[in-house]
C-alpha atoms as a PDB file:
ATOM      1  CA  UNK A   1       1.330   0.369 -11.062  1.00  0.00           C
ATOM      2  CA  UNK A   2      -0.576   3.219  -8.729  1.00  0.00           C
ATOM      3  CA  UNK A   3      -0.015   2.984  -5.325  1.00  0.00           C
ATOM      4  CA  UNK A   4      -1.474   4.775  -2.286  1.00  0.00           C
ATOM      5  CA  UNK A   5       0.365   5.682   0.827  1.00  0.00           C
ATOM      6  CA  UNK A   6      -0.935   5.672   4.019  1.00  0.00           C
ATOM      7  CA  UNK A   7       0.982   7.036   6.817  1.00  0.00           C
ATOM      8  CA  UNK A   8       0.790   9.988   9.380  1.00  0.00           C
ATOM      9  CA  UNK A   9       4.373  10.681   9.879  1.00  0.00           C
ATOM     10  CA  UNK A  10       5.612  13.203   6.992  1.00  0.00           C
ATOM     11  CA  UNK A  11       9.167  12.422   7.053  1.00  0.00           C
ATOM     12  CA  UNK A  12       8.299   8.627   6.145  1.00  0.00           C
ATOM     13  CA  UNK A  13       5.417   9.272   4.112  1.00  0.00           C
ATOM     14  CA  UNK A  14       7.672  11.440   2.074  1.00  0.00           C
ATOM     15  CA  UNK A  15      10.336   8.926   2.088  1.00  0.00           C
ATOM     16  CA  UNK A  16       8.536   6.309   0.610  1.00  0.00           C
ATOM     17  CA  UNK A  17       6.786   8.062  -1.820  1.00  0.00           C
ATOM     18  CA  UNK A  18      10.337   8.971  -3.189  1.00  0.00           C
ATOM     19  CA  UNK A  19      11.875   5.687  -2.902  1.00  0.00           C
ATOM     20  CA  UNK A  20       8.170   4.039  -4.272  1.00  0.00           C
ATOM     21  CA  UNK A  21       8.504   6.508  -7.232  1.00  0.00           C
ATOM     22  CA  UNK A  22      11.768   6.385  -7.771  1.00  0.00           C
ATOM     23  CA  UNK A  23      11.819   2.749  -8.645  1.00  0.00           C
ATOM     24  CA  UNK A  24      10.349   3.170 -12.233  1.00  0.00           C
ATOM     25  CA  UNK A  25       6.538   1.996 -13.046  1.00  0.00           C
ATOM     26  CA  UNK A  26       5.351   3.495  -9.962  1.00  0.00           C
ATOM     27  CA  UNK A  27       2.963   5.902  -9.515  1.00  0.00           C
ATOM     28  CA  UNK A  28       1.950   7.686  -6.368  1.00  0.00           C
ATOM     29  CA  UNK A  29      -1.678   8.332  -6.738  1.00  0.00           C
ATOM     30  CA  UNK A  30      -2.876   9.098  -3.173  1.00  0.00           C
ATOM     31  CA  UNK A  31      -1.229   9.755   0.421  1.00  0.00           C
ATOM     32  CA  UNK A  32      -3.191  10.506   3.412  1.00  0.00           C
ATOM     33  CA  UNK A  33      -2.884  10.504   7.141  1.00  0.00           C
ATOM     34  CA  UNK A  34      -6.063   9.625   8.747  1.00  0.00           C
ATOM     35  CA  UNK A  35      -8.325   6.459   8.410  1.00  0.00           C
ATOM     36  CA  UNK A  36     -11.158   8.623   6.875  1.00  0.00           C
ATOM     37  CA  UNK A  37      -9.047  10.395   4.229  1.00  0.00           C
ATOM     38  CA  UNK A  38      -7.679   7.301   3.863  1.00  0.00           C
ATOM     39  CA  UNK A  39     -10.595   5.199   3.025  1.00  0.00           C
ATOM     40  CA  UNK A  40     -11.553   8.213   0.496  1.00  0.00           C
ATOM     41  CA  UNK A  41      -8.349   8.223  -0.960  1.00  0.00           C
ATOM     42  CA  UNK A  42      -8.518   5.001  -1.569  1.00  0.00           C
ATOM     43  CA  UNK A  43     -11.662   4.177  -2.647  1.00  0.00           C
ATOM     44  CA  UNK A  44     -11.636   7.280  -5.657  1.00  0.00           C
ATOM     45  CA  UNK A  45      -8.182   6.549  -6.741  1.00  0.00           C
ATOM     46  CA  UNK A  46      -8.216   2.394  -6.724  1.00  0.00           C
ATOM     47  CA  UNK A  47      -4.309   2.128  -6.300  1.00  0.00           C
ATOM     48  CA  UNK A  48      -2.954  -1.216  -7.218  1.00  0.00           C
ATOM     49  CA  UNK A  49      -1.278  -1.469  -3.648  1.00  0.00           C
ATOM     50  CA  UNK A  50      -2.191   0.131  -0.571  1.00  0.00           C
ATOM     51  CA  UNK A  51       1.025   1.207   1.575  1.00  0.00           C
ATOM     52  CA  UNK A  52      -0.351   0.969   5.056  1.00  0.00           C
ATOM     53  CA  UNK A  53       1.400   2.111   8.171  1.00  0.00           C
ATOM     54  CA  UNK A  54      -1.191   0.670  11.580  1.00  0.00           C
ATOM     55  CA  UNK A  55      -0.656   4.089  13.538  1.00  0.00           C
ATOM     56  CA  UNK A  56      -2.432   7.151  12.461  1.00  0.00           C
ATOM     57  CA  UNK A  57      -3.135  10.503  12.902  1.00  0.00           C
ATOM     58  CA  UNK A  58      -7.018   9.936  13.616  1.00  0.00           C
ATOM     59  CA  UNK A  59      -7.983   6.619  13.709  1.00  0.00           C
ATOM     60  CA  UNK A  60      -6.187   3.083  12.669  1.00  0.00           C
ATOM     61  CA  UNK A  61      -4.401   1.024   9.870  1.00  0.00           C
ATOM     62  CA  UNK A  62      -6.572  -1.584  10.934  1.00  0.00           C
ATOM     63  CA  UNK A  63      -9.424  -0.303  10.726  1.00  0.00           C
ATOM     64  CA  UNK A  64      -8.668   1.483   7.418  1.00  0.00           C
ATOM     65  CA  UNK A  65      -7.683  -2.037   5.995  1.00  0.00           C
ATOM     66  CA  UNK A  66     -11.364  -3.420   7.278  1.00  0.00           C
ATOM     67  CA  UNK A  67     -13.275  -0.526   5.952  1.00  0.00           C
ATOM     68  CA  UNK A  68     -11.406  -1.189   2.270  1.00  0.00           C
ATOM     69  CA  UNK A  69     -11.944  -4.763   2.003  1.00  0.00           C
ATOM     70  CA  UNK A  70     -16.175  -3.702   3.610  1.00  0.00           C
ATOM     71  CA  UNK A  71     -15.702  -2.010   0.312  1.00  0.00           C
ATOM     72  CA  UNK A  72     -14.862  -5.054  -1.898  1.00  0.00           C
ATOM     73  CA  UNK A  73     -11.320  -3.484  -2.378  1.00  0.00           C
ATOM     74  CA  UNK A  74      -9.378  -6.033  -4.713  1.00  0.00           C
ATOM     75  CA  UNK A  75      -6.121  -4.107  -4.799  1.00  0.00           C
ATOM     76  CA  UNK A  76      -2.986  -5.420  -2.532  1.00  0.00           C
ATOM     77  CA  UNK A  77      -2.361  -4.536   1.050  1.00  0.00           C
ATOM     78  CA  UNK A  78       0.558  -3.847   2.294  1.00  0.00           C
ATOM     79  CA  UNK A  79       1.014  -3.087   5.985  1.00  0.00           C
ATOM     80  CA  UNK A  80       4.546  -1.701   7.359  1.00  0.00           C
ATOM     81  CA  UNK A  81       4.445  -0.767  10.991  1.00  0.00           C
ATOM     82  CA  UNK A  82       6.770  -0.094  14.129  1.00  0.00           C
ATOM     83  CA  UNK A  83       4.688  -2.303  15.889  1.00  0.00           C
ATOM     84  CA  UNK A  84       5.832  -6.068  16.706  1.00  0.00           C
ATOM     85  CA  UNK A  85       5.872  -8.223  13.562  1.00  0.00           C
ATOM     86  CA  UNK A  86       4.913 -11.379  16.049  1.00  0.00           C
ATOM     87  CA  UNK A  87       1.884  -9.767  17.453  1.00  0.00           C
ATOM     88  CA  UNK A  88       0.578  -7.658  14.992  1.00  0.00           C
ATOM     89  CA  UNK A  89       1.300  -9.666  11.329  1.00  0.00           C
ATOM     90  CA  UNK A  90      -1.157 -12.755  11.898  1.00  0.00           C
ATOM     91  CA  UNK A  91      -4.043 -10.054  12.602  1.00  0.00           C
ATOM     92  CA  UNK A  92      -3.612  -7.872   9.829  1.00  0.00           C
ATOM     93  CA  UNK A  93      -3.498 -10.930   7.825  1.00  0.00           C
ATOM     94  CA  UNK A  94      -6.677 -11.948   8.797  1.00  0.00           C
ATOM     95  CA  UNK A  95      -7.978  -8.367   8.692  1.00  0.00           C
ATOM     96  CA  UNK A  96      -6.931  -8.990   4.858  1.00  0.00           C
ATOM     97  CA  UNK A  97      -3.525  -7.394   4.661  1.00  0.00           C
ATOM     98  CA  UNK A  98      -1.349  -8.818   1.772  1.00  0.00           C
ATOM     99  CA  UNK A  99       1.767  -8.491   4.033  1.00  0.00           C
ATOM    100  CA  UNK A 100       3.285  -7.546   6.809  1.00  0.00           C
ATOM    101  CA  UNK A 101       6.685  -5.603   6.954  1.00  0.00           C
ATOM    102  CA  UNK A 102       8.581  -4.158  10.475  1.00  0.00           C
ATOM    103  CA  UNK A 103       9.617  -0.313   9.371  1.00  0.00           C
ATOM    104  CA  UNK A 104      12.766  -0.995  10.620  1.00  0.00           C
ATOM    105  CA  UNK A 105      13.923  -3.804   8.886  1.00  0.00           C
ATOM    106  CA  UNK A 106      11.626  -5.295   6.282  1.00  0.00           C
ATOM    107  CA  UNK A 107      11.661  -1.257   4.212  1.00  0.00           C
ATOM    108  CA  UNK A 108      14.308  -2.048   1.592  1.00  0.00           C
ATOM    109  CA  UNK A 109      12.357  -5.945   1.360  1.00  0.00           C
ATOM    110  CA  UNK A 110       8.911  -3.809   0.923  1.00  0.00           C
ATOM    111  CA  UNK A 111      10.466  -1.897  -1.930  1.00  0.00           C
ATOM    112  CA  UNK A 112      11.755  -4.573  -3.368  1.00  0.00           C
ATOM    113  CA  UNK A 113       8.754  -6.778  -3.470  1.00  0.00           C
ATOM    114  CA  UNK A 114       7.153  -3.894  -5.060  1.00  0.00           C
ATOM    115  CA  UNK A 115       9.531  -3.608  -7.684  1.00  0.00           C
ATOM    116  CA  UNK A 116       8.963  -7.078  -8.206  1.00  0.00           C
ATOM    117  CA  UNK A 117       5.776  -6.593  -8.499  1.00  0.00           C
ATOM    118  CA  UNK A 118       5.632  -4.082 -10.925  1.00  0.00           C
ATOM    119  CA  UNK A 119       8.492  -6.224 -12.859  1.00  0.00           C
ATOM    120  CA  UNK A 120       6.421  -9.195 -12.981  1.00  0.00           C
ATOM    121  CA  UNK A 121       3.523  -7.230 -14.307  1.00  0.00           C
ATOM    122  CA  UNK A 122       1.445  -8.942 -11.644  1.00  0.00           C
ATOM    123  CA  UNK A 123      -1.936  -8.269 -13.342  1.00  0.00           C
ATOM    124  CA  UNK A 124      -3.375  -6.750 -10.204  1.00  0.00           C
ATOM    125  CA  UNK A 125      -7.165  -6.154 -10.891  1.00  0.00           C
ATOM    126  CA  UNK A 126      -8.621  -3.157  -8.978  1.00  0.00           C
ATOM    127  CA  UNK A 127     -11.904  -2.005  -8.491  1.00  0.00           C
ATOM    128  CA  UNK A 128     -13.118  -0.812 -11.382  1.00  0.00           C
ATOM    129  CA  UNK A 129     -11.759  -4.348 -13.654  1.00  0.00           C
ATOM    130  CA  UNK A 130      -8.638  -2.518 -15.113  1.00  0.00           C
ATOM    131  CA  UNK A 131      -6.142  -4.260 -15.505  1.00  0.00           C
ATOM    132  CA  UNK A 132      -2.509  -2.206 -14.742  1.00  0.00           C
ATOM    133  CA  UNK A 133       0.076  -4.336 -15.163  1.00  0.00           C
ATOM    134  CA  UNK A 134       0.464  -2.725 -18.740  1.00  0.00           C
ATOM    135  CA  UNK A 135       2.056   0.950 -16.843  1.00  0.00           C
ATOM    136  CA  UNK A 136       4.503  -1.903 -15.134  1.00  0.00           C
ATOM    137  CA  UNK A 137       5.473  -3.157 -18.534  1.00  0.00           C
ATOM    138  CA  UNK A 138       5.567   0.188 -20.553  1.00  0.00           C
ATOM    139  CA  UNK A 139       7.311   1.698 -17.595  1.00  0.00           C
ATOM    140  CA  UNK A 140      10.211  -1.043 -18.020  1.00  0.00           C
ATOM    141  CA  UNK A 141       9.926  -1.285 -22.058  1.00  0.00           C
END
């Protein structure tokens, strides 16, 4: 399953590419920081899930998960943010966000519904019509 991560803050970035990675059938395929590199990220690399933090170096999560579904992105989004779960999750879900997660205490729930993902061999079409859930499978024999 690829999966692009989206998030201006190295330390985290870096953290859940490792962790992402690390749970087998996962394949980083794009990071960026900004909404524009973002949305270009994105849109070349057609990740499976998008990993979406709402604050950013230039520009917005939200507007980064508006521009991708302008696009006719099919792929999942996930949004994990610092900001209040209450306020912000009913928004991003009807911005199009697949789900909302609170950074500091939904990030071992996020990698786990990944990994369930990926274990399910959700047959996540992206962009182009592939189908990846075959990388989940062959990943997990």
């Amino acid at each position: 399953m690829k999966v692009a991560v989206i998030e201006d803050h190295v330390p985290v970035r870096q953290l859940l590419v490792r962790r992402a990675e690390k749970l087998g059938g996962i394949t980083v395929v794009a990071q960026a920081s900004g909404e524009d590199e973002a949305v270009e990220a994105v849109l070349a690399t057609t990740p499976d899930v998008v990993l979406l933090d709402l604050r950013l170096a230039q520009g917005t999560g939200l507007s980064v998960l508006q521009r991708l579904r302008g696009h006719d992105y099919a792929g999942r989004v996930f949004v994990l943010s610092a900001e209040a779960a209450d306020t912000c999750a009913t928004l991003c879900r009807h911005r199009g966000a697949d789900a909302f997660y609170d950074k500091a205490f939904d990030f071992e729930q996020l990698l786990s519904d990944l990994q369930e993902l990926c274990r399910r061999g959700a047959a996540l079409v992206t962009m182009n019509g592939g189908m990846n859930a075959d990388l989940c499978a062959a990943a997990h024999g």
